[in-house]
Protein backbone atom coordinates (compact mmCIF):
# COMPACT_ATOMS: atom_id res chain seq x y z
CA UNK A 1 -70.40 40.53 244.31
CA UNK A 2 -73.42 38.43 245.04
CA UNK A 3 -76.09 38.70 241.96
CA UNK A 4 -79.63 37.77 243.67
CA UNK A 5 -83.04 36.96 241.76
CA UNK A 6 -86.01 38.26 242.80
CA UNK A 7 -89.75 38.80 241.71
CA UNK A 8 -91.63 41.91 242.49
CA UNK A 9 -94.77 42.78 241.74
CA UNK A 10 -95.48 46.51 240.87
CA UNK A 11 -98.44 48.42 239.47
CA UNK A 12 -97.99 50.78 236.63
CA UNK A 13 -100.41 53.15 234.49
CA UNK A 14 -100.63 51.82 231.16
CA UNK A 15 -103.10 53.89 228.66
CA UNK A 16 -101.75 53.41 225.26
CA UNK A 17 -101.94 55.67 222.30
CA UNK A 18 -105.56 55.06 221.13
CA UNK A 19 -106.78 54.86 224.51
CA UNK A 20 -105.36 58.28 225.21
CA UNK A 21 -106.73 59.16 221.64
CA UNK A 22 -110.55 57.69 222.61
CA UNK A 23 -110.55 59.67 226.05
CA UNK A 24 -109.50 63.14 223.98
CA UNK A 25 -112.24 62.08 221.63
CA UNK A 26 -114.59 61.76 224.23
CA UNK A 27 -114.25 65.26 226.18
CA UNK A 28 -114.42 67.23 223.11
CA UNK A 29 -117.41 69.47 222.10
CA UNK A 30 -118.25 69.04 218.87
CA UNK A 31 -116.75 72.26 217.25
CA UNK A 32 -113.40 70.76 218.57
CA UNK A 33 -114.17 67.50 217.43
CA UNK A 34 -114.62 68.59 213.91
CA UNK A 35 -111.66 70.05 214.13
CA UNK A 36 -109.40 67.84 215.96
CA UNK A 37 -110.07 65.11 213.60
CA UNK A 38 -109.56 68.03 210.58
CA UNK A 39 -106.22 68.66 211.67
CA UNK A 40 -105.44 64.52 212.30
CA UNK A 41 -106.67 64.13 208.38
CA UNK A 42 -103.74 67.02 207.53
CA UNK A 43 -100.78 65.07 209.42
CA UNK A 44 -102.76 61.73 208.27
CA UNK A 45 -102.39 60.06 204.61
CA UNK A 46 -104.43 57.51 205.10
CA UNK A 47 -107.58 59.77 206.70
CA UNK A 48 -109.78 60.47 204.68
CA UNK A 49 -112.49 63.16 206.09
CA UNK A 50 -115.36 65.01 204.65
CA UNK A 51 -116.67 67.48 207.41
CA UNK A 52 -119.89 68.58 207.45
CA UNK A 53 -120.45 72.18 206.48
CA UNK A 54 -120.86 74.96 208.26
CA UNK A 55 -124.10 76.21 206.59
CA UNK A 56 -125.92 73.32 207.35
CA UNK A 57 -124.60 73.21 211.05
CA UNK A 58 -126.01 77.27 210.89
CA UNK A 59 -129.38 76.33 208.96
CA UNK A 60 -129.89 73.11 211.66
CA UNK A 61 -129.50 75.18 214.79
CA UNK A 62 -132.49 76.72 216.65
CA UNK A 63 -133.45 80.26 215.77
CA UNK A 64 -132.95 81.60 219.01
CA UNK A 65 -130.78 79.31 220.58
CA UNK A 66 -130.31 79.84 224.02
CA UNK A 67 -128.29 78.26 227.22
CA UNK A 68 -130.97 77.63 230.36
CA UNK A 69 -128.87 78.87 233.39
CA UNK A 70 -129.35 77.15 236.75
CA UNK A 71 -128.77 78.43 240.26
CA UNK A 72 -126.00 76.61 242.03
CA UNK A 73 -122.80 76.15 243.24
CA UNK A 74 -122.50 73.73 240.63
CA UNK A 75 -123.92 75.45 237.27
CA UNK A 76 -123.28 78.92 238.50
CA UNK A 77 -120.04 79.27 236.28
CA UNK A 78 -121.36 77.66 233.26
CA UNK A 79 -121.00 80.10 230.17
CA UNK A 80 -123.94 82.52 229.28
CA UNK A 81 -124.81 82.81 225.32
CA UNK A 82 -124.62 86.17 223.87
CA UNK A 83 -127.78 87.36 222.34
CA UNK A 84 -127.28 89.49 218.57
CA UNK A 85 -127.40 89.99 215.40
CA UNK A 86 -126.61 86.85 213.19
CA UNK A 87 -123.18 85.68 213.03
CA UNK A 88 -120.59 84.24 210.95
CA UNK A 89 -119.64 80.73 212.17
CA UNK A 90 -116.25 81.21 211.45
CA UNK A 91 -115.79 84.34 212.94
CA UNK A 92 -117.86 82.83 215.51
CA UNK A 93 -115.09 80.26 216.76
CA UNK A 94 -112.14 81.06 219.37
CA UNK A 95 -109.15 82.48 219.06
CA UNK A 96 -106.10 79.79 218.86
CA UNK A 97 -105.18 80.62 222.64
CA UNK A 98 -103.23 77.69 224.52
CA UNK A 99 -105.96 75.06 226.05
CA UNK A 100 -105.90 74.84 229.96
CA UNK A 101 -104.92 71.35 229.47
CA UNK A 102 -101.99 71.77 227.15
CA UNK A 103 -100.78 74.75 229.85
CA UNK A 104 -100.75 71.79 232.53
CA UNK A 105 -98.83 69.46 230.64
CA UNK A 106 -96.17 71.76 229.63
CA UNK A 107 -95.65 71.99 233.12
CA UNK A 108 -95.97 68.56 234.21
CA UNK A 109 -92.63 67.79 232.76
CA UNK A 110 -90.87 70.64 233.48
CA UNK A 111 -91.85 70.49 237.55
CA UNK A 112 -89.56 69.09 240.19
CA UNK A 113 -92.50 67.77 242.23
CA UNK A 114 -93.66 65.19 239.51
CA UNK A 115 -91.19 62.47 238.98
CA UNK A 116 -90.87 59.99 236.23
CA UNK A 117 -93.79 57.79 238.28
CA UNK A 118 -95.98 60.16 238.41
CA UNK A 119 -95.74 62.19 235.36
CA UNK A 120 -98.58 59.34 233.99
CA UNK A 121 -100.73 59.84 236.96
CA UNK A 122 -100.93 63.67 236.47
CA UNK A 123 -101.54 63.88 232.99
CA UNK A 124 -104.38 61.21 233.53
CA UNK A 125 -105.95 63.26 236.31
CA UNK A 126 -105.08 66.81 233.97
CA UNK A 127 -107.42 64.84 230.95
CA UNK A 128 -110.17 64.32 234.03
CA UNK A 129 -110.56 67.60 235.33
CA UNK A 130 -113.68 69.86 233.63
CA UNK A 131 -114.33 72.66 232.04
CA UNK A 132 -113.69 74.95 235.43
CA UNK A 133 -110.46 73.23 236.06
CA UNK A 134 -112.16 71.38 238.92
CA UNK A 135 -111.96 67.51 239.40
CA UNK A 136 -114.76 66.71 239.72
CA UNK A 137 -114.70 62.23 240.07
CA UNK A 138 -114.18 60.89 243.05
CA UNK A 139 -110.36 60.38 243.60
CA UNK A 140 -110.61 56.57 245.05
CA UNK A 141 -112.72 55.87 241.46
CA UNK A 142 -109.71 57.04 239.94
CA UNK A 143 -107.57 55.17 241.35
CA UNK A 144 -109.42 52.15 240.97
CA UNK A 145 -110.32 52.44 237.37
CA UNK A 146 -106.78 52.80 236.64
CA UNK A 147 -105.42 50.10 238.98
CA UNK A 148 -103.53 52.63 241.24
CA UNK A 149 -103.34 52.89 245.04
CA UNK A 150 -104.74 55.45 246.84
CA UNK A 151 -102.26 56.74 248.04
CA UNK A 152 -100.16 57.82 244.81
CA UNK A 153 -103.52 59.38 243.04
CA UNK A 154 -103.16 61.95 246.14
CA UNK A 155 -99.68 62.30 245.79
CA UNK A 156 -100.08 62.56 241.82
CA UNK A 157 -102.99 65.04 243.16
CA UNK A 158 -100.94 67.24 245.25
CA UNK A 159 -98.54 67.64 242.48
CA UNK A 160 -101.46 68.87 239.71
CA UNK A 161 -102.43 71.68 242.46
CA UNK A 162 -99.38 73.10 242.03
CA UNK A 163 -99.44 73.36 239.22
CA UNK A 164 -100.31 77.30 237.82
CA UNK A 165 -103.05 78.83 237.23
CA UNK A 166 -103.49 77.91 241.59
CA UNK A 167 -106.91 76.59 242.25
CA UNK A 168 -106.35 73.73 239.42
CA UNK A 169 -107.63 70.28 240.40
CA UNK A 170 -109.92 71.60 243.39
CA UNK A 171 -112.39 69.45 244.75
CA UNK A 172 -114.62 71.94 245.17
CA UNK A 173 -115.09 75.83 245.41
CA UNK A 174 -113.69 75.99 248.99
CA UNK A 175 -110.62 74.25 248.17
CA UNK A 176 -109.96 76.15 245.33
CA UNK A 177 -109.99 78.75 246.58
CA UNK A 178 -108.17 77.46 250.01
CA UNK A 179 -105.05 76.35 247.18
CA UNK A 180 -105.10 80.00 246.01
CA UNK A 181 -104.25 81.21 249.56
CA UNK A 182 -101.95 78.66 250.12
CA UNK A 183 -99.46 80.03 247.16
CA UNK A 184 -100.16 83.80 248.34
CA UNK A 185 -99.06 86.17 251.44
CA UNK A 186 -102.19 86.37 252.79
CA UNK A 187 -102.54 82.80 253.90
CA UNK A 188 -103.18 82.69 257.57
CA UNK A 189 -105.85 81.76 260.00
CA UNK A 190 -108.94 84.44 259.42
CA UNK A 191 -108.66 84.12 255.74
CA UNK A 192 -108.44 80.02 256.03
CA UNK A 193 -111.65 80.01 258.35
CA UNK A 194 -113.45 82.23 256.04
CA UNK A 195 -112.76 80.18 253.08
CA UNK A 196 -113.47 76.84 254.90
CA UNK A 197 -116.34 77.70 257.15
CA UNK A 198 -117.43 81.31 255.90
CA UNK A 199 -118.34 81.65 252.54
CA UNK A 200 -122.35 81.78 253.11
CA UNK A 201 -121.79 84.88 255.69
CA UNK A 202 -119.38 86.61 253.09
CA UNK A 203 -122.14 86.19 250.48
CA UNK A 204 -124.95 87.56 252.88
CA UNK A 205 -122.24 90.68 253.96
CA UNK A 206 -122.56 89.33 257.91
CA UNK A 207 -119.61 91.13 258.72
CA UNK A 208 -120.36 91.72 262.34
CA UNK A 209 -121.20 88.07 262.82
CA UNK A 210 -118.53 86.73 261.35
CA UNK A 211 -116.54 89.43 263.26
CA UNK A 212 -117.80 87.44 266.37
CA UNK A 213 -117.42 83.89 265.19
CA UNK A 214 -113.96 84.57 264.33
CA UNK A 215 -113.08 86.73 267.09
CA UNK A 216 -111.85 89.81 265.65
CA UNK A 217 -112.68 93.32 264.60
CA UNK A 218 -114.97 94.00 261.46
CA UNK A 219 -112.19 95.90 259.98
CA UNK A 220 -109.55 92.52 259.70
CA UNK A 221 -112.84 90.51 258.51
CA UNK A 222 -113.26 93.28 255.43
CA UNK A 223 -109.72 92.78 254.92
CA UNK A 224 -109.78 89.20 254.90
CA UNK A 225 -113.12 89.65 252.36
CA UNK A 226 -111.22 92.23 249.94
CA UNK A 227 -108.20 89.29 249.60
CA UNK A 228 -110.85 86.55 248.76
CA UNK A 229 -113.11 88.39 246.59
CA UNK A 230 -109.68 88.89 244.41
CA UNK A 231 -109.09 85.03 243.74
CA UNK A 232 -110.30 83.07 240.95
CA UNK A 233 -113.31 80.64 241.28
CA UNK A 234 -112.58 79.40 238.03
CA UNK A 235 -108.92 78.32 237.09
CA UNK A 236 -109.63 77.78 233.75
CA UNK A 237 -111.09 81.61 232.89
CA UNK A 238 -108.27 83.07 230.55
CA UNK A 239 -107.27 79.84 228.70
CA UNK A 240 -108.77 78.69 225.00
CA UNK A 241 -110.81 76.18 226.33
CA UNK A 242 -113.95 75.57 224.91
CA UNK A 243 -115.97 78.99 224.49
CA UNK A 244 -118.36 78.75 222.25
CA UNK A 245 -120.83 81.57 222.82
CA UNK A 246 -121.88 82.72 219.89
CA UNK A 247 -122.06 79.12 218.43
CA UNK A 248 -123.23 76.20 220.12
CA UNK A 249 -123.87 72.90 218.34
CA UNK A 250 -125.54 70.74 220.13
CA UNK A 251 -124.33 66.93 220.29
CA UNK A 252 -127.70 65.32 221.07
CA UNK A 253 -131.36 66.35 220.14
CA UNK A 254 -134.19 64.96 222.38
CA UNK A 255 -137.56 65.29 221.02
CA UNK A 256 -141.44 64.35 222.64
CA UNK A 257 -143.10 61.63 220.35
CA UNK A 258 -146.25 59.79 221.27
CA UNK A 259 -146.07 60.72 224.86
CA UNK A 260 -142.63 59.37 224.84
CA UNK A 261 -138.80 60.97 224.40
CA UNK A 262 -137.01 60.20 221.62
CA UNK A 263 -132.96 60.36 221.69
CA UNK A 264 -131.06 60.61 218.52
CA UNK A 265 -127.00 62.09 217.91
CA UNK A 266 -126.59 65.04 215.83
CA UNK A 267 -125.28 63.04 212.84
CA UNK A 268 -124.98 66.82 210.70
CA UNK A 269 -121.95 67.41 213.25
CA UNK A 270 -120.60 64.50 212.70
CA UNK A 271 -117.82 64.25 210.33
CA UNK A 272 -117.79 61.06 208.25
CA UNK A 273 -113.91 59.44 208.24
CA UNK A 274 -112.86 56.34 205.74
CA UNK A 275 -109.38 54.44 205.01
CA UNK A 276 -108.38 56.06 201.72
CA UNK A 277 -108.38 53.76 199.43
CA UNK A 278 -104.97 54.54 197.25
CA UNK A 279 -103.01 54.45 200.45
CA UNK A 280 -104.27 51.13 201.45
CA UNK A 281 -103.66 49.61 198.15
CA UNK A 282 -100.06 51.13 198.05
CA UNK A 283 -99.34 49.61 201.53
CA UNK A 284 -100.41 45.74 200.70
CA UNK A 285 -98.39 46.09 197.19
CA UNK A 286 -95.33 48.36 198.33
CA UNK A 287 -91.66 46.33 198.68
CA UNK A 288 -90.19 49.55 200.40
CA UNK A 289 -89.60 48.21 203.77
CA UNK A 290 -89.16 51.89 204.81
CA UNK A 291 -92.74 53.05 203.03
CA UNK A 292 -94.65 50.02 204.26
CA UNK A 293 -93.49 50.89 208.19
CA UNK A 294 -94.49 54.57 207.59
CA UNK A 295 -97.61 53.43 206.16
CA UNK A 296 -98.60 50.18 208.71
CA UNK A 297 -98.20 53.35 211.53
CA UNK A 298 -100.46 55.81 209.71
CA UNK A 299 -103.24 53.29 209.37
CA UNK A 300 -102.65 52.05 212.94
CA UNK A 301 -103.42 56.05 213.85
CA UNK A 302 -106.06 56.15 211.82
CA UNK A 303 -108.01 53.05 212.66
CA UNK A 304 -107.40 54.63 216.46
CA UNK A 305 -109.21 57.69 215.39
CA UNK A 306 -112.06 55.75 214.11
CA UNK A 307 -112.24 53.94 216.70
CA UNK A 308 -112.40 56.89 219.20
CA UNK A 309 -114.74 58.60 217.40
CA UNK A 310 -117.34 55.93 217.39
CA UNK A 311 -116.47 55.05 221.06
CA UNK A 312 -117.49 59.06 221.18
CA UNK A 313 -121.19 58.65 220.08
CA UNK A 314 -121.72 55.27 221.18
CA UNK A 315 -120.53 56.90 225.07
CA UNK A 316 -122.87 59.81 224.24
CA UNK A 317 -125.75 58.05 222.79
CA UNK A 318 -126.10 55.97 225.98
CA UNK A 319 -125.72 58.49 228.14
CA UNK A 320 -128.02 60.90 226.52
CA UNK A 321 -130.91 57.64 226.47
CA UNK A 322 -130.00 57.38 230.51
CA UNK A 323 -130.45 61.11 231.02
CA UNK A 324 -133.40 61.11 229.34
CA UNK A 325 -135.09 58.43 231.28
CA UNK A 326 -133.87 59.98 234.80
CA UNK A 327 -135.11 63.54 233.99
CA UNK A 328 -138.14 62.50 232.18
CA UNK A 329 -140.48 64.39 234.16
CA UNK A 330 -138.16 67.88 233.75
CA UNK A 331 -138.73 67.04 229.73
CA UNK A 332 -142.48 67.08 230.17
CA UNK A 333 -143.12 70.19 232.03
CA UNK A 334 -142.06 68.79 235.64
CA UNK A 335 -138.96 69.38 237.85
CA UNK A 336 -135.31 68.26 237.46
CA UNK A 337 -134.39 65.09 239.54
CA UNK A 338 -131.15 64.40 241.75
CA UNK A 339 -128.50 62.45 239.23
CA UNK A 340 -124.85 63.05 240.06
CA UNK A 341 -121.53 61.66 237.99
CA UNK A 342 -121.02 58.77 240.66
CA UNK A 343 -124.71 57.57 240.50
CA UNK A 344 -124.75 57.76 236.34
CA UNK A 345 -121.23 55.65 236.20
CA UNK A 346 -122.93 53.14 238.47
CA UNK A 347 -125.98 52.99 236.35
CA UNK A 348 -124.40 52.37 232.65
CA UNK A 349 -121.55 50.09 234.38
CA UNK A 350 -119.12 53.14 233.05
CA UNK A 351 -116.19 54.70 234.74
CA UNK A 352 -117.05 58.12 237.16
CA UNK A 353 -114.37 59.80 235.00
CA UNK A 354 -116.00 58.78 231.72
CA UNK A 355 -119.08 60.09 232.57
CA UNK A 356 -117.40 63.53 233.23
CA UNK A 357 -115.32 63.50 229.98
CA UNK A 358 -118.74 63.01 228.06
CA UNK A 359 -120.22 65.67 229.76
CA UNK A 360 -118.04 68.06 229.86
CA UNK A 361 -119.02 71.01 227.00
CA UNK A 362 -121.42 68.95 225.52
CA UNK A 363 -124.95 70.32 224.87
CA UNK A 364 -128.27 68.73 223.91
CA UNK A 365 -131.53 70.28 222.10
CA UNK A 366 -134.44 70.56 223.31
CA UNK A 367 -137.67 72.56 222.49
CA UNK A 368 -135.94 74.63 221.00
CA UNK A 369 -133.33 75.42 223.23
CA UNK A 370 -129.87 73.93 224.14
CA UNK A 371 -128.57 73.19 227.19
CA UNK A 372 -125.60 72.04 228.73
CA UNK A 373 -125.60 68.47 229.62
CA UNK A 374 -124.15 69.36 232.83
CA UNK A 375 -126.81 71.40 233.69
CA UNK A 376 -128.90 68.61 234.16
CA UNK A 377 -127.20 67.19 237.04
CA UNK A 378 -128.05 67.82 240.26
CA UNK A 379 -127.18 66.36 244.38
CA UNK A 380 -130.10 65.46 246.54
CA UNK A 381 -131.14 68.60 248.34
CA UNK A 382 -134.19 67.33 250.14
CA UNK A 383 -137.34 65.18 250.23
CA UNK A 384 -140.56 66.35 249.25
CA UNK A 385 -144.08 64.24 248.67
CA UNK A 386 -142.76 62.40 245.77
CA UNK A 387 -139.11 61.03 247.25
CA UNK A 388 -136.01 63.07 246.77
CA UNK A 389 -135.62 66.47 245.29
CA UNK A 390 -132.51 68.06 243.74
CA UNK A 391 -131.44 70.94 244.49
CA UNK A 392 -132.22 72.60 241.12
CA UNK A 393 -135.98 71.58 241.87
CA UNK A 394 -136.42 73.05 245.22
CA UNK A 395 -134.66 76.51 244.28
CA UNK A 396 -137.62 76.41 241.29
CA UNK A 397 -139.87 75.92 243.98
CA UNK A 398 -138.45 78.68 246.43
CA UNK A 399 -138.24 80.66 243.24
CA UNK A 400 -141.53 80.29 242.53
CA UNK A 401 -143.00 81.17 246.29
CA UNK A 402 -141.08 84.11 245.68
CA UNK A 403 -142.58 85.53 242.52
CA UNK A 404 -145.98 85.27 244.06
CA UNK A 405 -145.44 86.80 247.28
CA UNK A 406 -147.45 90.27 248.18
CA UNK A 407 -144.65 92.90 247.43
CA UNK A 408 -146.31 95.04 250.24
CA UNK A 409 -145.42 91.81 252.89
CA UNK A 410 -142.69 89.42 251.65
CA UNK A 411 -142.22 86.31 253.13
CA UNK A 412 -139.10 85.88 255.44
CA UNK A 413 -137.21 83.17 255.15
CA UNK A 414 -139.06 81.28 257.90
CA UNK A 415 -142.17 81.94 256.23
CA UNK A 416 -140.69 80.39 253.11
CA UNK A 417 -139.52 77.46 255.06
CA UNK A 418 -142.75 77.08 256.60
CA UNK A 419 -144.27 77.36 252.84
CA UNK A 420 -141.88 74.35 251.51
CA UNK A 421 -142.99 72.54 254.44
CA UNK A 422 -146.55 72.72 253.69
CA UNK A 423 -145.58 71.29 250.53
CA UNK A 424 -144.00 68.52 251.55
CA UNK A 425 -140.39 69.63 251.60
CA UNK A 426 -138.68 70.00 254.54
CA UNK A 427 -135.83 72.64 254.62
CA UNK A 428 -133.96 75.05 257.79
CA UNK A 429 -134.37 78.68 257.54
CA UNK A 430 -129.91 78.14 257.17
CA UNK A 431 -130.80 76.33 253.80
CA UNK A 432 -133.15 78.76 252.78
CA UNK A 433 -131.25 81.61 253.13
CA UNK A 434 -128.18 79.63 251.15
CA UNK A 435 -130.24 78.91 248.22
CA UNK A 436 -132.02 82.43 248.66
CA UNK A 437 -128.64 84.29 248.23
CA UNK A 438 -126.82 81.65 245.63
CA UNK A 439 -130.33 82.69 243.26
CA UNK A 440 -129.32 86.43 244.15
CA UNK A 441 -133.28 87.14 245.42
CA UNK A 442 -132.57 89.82 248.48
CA UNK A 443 -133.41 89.66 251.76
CA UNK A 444 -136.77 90.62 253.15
CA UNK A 445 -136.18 94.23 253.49
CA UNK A 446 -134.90 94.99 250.08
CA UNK A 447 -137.68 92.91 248.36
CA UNK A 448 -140.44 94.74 250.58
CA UNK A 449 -142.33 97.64 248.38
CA UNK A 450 -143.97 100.62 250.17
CA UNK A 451 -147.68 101.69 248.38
């Protein structure tokens, strides 16, 4: 036998504890914060916590708080508040129900698609998907902030989608719901194409067109539509994630001051965590070997927790400043501007996935109301007289054209092309009826009125 020496060179994910600890940190809302660092203080000796109460969190919240709602593809499952009488903040918060995430990772070991090399991988891409269950960074950012190829995010990919619930770690709406199909008997060519390449015509109820297009009968397309109205657009619906709507606390509060915004962190949810004191005396005079290891861990834990939760604001507080400086003009009466996850990462020199975990639940007040940091991005949709325009902006202004039409003679949807046109924004009839039917305003004929 013939013993040989050689050198490879391999690449291998390596997040350590507090790493893991600061990206958890990050994604949280605050309600879940509070609490995740609560329960770290139980298991903890050497935490020492003092949350901020509940009352104040109540008394510091808007009277009427409420969740602005924006109509796309994008925001259109974010969670609506409930409007009522006043409400207990206790009873207020969820049910213990398993987490979405913690439902993946069960699985993750446990699956004979995900081998020792990948287990890392998935559970890194499970802590990047958002609150739908989507992932929603680019893949080949991924794999390059972690130092992977390519090639093994996909595989590591593949393996998360199938995962249950099915949809989990879609790209995008299509694919989700293209992954349901895939794991159910009606997968096949009609239902595929309508997924893929049909979706706008199932909205609008074009049965006869899409009849043609796909060339078949009306009755196998209305078949085909019953199967994919049943699937889930949102894997995560059904699992204790992070449904707060009775009681939002927001994590940032931006305020107009001298003609200027002004960014600041909602210290009152922050809880406020210190080294206790006996503990670390006990550790520097202890001559139990066993006591001082037990001890040197617990601090090493809990100077991780610190450590994540400052990373937390300090992430937040930067990101907040940026998003206040993009979307100035939507703070002072004007319209919302294209931003997107890669474009922020770019701009604050930040990770795509980092800018996802911060966002992700997170809320900010303003006037008066709270909204979901999410909410306020947006893709370019067009270009009107003053550069690009997202696509929040020009369904305000469609919207808008809308409201102020003669109910007696609506305006088609070439009309209210024409109309965006003459206002600098340049759009196809296709678009308009898109945008038209994601902002559920009817057609022509059902808006008409008869005097």
């Amino acid at each position: 036998m013939q013993f040989i020496q050689k050198l490879e060179q391999a690449q291998k994910l390596n997040l350590t504890p507090s790493m893991r600890q600061a990206l958890e940190c990050l994604q949280l809302p605050a309600l879940e914060m509070l609490q995740y660092v609560q329960e770290a203080a139980l298991e903890n000796p050497m935490l020492e916590v003092e949350l901020p109460s509940l009352e104040r969190l109540s008394a510091d919240a808007p009277a009427e708080p409420a969740v602005t709602q924006y109509d796309s593809w994008d925001d259109c499952f974010a969670r609506r508040r409930t409007d009522g009488a006043e409400m207990d903040p206790l009873a207020a918060a969820p049910a213990e129900t398993e987490s979405l995430r913690d439902h993946l990772l069960s699985q993750i070991g446990q699956s004979a698609l995900i081998d020792a090399k990948l287990q890392p991988l998935c559970r890194f891409l499970v802590d990047c998907l958002d609150s739908r269950g989507y992932l929603d960074c680019p893949l080949d950012a991924l794999a390059q902030e972690i130092g992977q190829p390519l090639f093994q995010m996909e595989q590591a990919l593949f393996a998360v989608q199938m995962l249950d619930p099915p949809g989990v770690g879609a790209r995008s709406l299509s694919e989700c719901l293209v992954l349901q199909l895939s794991q159910g008997p009606h997968f096949n060519a009609l239902t595929l194409g309508l997924v893929r390449d049909g979706l706008e015509q199932v909205a609008k109820k074009q049965y006869a067109e899409l009849a043609k297009r796909f060339h078949t009968d009306k009755k196998s397309i209305l078949a085909a539509v019953d199967v994919i109205s049943r699937l889930n657009p949102i894997p995560s619906q059904g699992f204790g994630s992070h449904d707060y709507d009775a009681f939002v606390i927001p994590d940032a509060f931006i305020t107009g001051r001298d003609g200027g915004l002004t960014v600041e962190l909602n210290t009152a949810a922050q809880p406020r965590i210190t080294i206790d004191s006996h503990y670390r005396a006990l550790l520097e005079s202890t001559d139990d070997p066993e006591l001082g290891e037990y001890l040197r861990g617990k601090l090493q834990q809990a100077n991780g927790l610190l450590r994540g939760v400052q990373a937390r604001g300090q992430t937040l507080q930067r990101l907040v400043r940026y998003v206040a400086v993009v979307q100035r003009d939507f703070f002072t009466g004007g319209e919302l501007h294209p931003m997107t996850i890669q474009s922020t990462a770019e701009a604050l020199d930040i990770s795509p996935s980092t800018v996802s975990r911060a966002v992700q639940d997170k809320y900010i007040q303003f006037g008066g109301r709270v909204l979901p940091l999410r909410s306020l991005f947006s893709t370019p949709a067009a270009y009107g007289g003053e550069g690009e325009l997202s696509s929040v902006a020009v369904k305000q202004r469609l919207r808008a054209l809308v409201q102020k039409e003669d109910p007696a003679h609506p305006l088609s949807d070439e009309d209210l092309a024409a109309a965006l046109a003459e206002d600098g924004v340049t759009l196809s009839r296709r678009t308009v009826a898109k945008y038209r039917a994601q902002m559920q305003i009817p057609p022509i004929a059902q808006r008409r009125t008869r005097g």
